[in-house]
N, C-alpha and C. Protein backbone atom coordinates (compact mmCIF):
# COMPACT_ATOMS: atom_id res chain seq x y z
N UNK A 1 -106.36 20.01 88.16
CA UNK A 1 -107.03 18.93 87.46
C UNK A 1 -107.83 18.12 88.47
N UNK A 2 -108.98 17.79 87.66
CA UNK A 2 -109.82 17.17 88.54
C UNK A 2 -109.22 15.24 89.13
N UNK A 3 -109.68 15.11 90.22
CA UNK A 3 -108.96 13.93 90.66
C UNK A 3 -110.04 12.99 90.07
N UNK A 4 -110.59 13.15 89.69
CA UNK A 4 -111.79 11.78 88.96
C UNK A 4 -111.65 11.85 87.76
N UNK A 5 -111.13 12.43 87.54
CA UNK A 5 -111.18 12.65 85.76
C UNK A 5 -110.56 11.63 85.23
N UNK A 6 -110.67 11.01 84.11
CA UNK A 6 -110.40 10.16 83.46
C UNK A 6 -108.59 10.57 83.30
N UNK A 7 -107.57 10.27 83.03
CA UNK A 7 -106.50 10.07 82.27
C UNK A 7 -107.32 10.28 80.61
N UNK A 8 -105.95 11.28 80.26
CA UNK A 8 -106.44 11.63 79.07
C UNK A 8 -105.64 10.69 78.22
N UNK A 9 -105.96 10.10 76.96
CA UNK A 9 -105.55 9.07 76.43
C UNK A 9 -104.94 10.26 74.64
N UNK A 10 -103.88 9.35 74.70
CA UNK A 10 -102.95 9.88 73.05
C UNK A 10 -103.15 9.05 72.27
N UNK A 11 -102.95 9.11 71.29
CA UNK A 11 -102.77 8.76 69.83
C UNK A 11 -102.05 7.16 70.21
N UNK A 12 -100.86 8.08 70.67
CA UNK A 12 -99.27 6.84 71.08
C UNK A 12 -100.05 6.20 72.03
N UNK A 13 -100.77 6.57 73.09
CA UNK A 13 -101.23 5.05 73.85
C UNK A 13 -101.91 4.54 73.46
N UNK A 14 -103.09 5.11 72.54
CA UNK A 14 -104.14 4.20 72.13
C UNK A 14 -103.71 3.17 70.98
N UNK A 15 -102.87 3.76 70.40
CA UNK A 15 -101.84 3.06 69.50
C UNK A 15 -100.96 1.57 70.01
N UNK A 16 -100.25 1.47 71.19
CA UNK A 16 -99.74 1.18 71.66
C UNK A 16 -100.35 -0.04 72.38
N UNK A 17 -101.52 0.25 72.88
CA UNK A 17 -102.37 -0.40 73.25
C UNK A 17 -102.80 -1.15 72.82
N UNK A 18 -103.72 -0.73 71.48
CA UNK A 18 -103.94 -1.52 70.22
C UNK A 18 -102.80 -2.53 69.56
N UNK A 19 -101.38 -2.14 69.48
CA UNK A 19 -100.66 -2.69 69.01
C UNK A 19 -100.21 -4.23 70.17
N UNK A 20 -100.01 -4.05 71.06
CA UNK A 20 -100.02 -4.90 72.52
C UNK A 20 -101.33 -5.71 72.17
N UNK A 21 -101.87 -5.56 72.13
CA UNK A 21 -103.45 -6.36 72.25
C UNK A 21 -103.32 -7.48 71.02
N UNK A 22 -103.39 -6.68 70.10
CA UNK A 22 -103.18 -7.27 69.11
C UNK A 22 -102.15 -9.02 68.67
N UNK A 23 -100.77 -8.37 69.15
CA UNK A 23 -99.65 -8.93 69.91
C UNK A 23 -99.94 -9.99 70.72
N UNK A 24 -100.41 -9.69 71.32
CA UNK A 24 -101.25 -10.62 72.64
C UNK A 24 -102.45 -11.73 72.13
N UNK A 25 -102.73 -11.67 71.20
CA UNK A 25 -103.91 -12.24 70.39
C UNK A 25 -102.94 -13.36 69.29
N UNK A 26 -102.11 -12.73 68.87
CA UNK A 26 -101.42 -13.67 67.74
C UNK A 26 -100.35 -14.53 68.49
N UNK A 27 -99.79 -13.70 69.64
CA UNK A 27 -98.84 -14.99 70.85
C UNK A 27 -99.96 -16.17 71.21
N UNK A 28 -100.88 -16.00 71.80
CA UNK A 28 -101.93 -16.91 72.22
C UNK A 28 -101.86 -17.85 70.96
N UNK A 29 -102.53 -17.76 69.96
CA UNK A 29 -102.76 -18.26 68.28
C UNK A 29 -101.66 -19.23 68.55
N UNK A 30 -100.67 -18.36 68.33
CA UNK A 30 -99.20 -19.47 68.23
C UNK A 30 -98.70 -20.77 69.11
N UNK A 31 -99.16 -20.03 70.45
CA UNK A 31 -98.89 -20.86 71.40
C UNK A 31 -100.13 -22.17 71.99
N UNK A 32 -101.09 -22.05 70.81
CA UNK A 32 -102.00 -22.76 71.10
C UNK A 32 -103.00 -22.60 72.20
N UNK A 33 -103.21 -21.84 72.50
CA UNK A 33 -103.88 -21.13 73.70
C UNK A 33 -105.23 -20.36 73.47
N UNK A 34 -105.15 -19.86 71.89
CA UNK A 34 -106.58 -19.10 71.76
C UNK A 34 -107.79 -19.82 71.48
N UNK A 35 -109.23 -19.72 71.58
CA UNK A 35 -110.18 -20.33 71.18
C UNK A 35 -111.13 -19.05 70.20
N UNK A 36 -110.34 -18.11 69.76
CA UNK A 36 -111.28 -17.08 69.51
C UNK A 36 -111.92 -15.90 70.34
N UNK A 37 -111.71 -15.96 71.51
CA UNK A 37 -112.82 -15.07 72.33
C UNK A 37 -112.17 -13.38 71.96
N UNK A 38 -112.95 -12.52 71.68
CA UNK A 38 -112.52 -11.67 71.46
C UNK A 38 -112.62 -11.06 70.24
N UNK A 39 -112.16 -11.34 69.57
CA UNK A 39 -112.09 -11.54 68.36
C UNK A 39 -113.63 -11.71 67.38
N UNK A 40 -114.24 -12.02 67.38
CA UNK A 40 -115.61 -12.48 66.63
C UNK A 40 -116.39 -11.08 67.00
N UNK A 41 -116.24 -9.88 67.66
CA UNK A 41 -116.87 -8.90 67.80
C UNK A 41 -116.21 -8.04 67.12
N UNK A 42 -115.34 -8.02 66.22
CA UNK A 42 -114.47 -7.21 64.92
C UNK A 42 -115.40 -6.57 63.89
N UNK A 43 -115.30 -5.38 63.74
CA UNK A 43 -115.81 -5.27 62.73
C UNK A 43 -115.78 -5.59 61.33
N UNK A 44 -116.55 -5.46 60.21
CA UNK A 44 -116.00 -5.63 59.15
C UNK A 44 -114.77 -5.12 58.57
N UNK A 45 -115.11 -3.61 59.04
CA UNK A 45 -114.20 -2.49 57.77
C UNK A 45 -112.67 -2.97 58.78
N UNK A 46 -112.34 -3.08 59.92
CA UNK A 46 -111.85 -3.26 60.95
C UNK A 46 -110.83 -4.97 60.66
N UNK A 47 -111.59 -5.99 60.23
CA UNK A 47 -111.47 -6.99 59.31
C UNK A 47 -110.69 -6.56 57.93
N UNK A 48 -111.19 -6.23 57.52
CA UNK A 48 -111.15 -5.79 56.21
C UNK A 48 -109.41 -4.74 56.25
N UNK A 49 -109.20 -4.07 57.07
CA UNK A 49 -108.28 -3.68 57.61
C UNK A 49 -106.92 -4.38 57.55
N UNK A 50 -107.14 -4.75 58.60
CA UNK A 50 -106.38 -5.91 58.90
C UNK A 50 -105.52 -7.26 57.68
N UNK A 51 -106.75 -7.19 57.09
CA UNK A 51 -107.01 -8.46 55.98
C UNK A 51 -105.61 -8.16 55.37
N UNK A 52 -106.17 -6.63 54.56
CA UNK A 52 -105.12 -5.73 53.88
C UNK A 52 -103.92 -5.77 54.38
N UNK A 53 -103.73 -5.51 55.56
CA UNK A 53 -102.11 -5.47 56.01
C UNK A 53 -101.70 -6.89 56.15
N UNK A 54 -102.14 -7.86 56.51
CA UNK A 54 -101.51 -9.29 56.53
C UNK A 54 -100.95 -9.69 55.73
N UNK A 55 -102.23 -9.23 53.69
CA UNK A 55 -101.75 -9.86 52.54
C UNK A 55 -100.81 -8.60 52.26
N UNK A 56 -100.93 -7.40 52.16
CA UNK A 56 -99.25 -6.89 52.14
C UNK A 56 -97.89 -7.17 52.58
N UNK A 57 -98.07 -7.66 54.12
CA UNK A 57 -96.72 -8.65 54.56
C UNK A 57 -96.38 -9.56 53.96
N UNK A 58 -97.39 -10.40 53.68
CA UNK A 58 -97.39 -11.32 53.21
C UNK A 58 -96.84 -11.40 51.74
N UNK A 59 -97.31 -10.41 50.88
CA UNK A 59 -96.94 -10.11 49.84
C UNK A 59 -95.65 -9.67 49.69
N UNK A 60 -95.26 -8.37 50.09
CA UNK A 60 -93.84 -7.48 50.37
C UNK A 60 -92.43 -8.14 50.88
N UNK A 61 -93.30 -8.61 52.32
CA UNK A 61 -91.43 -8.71 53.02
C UNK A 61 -90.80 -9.92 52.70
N UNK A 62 -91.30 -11.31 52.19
CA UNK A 62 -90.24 -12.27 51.59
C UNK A 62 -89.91 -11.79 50.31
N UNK A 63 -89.91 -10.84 49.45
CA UNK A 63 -89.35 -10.32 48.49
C UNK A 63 -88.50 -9.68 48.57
N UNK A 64 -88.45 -8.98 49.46
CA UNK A 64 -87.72 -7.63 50.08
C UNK A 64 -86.33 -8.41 50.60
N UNK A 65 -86.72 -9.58 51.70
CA UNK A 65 -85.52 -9.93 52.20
C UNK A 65 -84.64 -11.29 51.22
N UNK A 66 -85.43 -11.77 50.13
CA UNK A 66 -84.75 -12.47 49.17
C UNK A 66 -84.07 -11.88 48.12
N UNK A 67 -84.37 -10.64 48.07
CA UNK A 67 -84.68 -9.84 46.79
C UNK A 67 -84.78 -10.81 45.66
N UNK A 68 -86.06 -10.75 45.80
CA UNK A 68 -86.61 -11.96 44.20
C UNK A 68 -87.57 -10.82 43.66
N UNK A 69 -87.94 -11.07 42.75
CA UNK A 69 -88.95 -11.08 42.50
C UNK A 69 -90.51 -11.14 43.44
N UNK A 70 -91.83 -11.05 43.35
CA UNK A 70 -92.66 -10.53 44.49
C UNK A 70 -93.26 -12.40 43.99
N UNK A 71 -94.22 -12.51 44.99
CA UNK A 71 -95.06 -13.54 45.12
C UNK A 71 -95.73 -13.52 43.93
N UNK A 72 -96.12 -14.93 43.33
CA UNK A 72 -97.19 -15.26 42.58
C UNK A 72 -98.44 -14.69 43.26
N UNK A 73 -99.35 -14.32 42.01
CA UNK A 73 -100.60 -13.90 42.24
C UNK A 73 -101.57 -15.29 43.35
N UNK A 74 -100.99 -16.16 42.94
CA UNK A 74 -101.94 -17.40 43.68
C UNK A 74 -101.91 -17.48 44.63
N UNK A 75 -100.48 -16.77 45.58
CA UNK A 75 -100.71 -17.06 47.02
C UNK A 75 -101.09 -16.02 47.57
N UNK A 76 -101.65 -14.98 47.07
CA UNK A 76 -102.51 -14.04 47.28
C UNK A 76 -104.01 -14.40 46.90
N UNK A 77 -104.35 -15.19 45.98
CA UNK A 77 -105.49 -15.99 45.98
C UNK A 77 -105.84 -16.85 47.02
N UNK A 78 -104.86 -17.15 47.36
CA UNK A 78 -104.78 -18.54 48.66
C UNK A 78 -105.05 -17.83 49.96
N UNK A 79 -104.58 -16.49 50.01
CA UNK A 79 -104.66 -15.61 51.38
C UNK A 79 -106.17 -15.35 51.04
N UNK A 80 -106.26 -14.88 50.04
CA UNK A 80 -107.63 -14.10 50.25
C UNK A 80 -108.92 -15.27 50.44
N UNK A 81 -108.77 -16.40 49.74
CA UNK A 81 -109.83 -17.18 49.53
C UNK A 81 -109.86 -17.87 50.91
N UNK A 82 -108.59 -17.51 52.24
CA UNK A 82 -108.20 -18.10 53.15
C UNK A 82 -109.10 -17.13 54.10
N UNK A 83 -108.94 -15.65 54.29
CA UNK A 83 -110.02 -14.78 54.69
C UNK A 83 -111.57 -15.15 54.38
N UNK A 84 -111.79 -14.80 53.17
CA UNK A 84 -113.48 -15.38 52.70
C UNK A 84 -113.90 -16.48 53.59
N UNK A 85 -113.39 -17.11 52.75
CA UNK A 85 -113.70 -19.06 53.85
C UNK A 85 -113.80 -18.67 54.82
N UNK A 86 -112.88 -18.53 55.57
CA UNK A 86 -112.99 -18.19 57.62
C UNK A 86 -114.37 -16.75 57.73
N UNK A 87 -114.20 -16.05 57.41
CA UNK A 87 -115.16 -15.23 57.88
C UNK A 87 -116.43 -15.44 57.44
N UNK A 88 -116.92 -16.06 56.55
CA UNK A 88 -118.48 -16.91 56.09
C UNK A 88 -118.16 -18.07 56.78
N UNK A 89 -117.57 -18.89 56.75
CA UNK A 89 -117.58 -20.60 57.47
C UNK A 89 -117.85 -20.45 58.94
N UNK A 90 -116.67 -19.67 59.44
CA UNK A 90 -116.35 -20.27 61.11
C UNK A 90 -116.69 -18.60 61.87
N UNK A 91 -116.28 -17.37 61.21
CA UNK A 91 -116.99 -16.08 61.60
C UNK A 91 -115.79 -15.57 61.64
N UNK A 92 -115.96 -13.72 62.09
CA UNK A 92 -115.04 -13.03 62.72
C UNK A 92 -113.68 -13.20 62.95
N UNK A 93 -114.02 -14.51 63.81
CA UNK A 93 -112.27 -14.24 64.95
C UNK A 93 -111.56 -15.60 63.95
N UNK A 94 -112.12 -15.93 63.08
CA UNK A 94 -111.02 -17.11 62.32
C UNK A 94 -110.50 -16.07 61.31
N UNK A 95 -111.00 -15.02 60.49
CA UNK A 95 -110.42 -14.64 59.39
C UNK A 95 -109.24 -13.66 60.52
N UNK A 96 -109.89 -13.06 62.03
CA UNK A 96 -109.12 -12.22 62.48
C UNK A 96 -107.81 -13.06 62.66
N UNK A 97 -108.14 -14.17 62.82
CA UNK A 97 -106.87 -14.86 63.46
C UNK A 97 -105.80 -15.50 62.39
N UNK A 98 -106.61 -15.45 61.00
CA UNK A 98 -105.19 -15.37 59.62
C UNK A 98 -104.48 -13.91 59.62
N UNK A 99 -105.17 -12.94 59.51
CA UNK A 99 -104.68 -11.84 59.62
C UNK A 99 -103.77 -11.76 60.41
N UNK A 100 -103.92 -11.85 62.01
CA UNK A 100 -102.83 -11.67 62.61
C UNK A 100 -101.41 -12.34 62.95
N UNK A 101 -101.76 -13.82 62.52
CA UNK A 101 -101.06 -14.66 62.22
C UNK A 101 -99.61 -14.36 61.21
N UNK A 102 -100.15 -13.47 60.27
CA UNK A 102 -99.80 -13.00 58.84
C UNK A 102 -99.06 -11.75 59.29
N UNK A 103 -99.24 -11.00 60.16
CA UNK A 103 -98.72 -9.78 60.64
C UNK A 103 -97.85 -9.76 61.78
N UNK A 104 -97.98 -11.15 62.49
CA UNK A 104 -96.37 -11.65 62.99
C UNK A 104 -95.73 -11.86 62.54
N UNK A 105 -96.16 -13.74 61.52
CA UNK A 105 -94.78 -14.52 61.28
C UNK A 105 -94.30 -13.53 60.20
N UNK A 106 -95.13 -12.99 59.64
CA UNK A 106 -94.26 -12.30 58.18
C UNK A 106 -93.02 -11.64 58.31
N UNK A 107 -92.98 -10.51 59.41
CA UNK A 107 -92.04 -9.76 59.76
C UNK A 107 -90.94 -10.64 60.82
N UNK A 108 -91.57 -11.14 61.80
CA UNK A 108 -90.30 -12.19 62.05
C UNK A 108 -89.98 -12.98 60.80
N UNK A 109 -90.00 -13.40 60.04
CA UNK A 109 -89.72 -14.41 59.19
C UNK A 109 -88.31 -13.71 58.28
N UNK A 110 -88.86 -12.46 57.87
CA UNK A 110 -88.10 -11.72 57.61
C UNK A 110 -87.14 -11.14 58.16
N UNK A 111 -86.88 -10.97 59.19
CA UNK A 111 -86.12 -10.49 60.13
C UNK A 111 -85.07 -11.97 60.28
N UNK A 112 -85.61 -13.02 60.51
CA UNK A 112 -84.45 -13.98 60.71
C UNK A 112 -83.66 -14.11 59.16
N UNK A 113 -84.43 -14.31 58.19
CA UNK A 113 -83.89 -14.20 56.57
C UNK A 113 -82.34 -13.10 56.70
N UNK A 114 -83.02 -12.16 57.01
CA UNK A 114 -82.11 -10.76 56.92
C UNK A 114 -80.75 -11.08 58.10
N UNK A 115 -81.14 -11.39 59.30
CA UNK A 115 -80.00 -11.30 60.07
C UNK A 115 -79.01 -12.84 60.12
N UNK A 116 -79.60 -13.85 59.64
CA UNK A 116 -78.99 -15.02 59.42
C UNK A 116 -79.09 -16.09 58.58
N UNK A 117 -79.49 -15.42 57.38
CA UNK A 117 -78.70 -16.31 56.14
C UNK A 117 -79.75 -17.20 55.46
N UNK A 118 -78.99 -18.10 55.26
CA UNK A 118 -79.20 -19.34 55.07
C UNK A 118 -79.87 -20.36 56.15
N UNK A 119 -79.59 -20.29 57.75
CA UNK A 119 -79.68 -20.93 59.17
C UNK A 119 -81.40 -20.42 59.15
N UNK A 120 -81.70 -18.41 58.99
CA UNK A 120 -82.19 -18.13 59.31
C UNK A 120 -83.67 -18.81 58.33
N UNK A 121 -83.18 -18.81 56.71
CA UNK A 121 -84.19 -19.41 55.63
C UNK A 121 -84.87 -20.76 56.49
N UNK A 122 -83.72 -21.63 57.44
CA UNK A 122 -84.16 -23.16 58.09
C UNK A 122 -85.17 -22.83 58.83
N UNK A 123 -85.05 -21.89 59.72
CA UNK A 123 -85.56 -21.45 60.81
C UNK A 123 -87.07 -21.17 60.31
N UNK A 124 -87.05 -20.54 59.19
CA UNK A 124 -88.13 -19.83 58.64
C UNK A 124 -89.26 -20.82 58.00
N UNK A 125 -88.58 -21.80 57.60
CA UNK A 125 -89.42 -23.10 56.94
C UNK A 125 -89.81 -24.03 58.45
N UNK A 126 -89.26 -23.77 59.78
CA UNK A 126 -89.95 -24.60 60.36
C UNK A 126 -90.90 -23.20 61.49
N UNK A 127 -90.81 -22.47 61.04
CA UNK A 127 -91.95 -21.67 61.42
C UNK A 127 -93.12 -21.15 60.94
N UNK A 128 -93.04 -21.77 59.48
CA UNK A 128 -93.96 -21.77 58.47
C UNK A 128 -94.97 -22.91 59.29
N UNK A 129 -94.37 -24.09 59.40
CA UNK A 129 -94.93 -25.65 60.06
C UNK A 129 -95.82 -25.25 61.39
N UNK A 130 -95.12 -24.51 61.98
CA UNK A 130 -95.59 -24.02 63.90
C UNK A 130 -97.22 -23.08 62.93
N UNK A 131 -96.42 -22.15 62.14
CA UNK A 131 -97.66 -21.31 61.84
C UNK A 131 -99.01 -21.97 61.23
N UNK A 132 -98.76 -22.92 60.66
CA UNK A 132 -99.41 -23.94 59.81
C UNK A 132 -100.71 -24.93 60.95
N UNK A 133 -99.64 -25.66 61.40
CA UNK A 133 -100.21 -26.38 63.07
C UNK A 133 -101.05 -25.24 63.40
N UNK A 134 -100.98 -23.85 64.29
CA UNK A 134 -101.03 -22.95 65.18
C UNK A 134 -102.60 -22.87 64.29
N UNK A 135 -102.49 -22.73 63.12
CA UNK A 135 -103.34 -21.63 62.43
C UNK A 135 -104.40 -23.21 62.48
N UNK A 136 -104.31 -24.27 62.23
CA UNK A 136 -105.18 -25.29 61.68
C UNK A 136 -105.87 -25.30 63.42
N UNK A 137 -105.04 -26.12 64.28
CA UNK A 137 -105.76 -25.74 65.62
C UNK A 137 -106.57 -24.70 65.97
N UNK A 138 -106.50 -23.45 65.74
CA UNK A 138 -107.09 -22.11 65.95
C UNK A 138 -108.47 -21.95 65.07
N UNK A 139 -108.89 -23.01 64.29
CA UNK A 139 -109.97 -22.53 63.33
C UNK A 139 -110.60 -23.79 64.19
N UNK A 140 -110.39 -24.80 64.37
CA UNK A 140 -110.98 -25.80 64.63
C UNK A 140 -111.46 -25.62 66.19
N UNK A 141 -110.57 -24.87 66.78
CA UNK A 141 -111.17 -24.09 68.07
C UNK A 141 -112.20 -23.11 67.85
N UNK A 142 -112.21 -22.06 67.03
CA UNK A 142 -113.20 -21.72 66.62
C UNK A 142 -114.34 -22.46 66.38
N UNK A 143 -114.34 -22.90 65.51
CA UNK A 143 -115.33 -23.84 64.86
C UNK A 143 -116.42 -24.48 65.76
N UNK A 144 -115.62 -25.18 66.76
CA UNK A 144 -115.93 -25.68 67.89
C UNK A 144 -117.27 -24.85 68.68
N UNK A 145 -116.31 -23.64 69.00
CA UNK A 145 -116.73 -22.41 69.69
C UNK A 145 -118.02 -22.27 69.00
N UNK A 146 -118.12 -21.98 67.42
CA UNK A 146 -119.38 -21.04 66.97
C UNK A 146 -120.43 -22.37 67.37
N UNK A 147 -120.03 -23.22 67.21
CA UNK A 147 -121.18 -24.74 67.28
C UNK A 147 -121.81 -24.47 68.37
N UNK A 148 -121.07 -24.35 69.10
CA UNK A 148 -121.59 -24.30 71.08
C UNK A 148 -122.22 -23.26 71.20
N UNK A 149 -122.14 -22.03 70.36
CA UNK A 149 -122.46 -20.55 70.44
C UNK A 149 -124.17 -21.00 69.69
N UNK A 150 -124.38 -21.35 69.40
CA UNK A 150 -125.22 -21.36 68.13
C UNK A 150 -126.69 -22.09 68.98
């Protein structure tokens, strides 16, 4: 094998990679740290992607771990009209950054539900608040951003 040759790349790393990155984008979000960069060069269908899997978490796993019944149609109105808005208003990396937002807390959220109860439901309502804060800061950083961009 040639010694210059690129490393040949798999499925599983590019996967992996993607999944890390991603990861890395919604820790920032949370931790108050992102301004968007990155993000606003997304594609649509890529967007659009994404969009889909957030409002499925979003939709699916607090049902799953309450066993209730599934979400009202409205807070799937609320997600989606939450995408629209950000990606016409502020661009790209605000709708990217509900999406991914949506594709963390969902599954942690669920995961504490499932492994602790009742403590874990507390836990879950004040990470709703962090996500809430996280997500309102993160558009307004944006926002900021496209102004200066412009």
């Amino acid at each position: 094998m040639d010694s210059n040759a690129p490393p040949s790349i798999t499925l599983t790393s590019a996967a992996g990679g993607y999944l890390a990155t991603m990861l890395r984008h919604g820790w920032m979000i949370l931790t108050f740290r992102h301004h968007g960069e990155g993000l606003d060069a997304i594609s649509n269908r890529h967007l659009t992607v994404l969009a889909a899997l957030g409002l499925m978490a979003m939709w699916y796993l607090p049902s799953i771990t309450r066993g209730a019944e599934l979400p009202s149609l409205g807070m799937v109105a609320i997600g989606l009209a939450s995408f629209a808005i950000g990606r016409i208003q502020f661009g790209a990396a605000t709708a990217t950054g509900f999406a991914l937002l949506m594709l963390i807390t969902e599954p942690a959220a669920a995961l504490m539900r499932l492994a602790a109860g009742e403590v874990g439901a507390q836990i879950d309502y004040g990470l709703r608040v962090w996500c809430l804060a996280a997500n309102l800061l993160y558009v307004l950083r944006c926002s900021r951003r496209a102004k200066r961009g412009k």
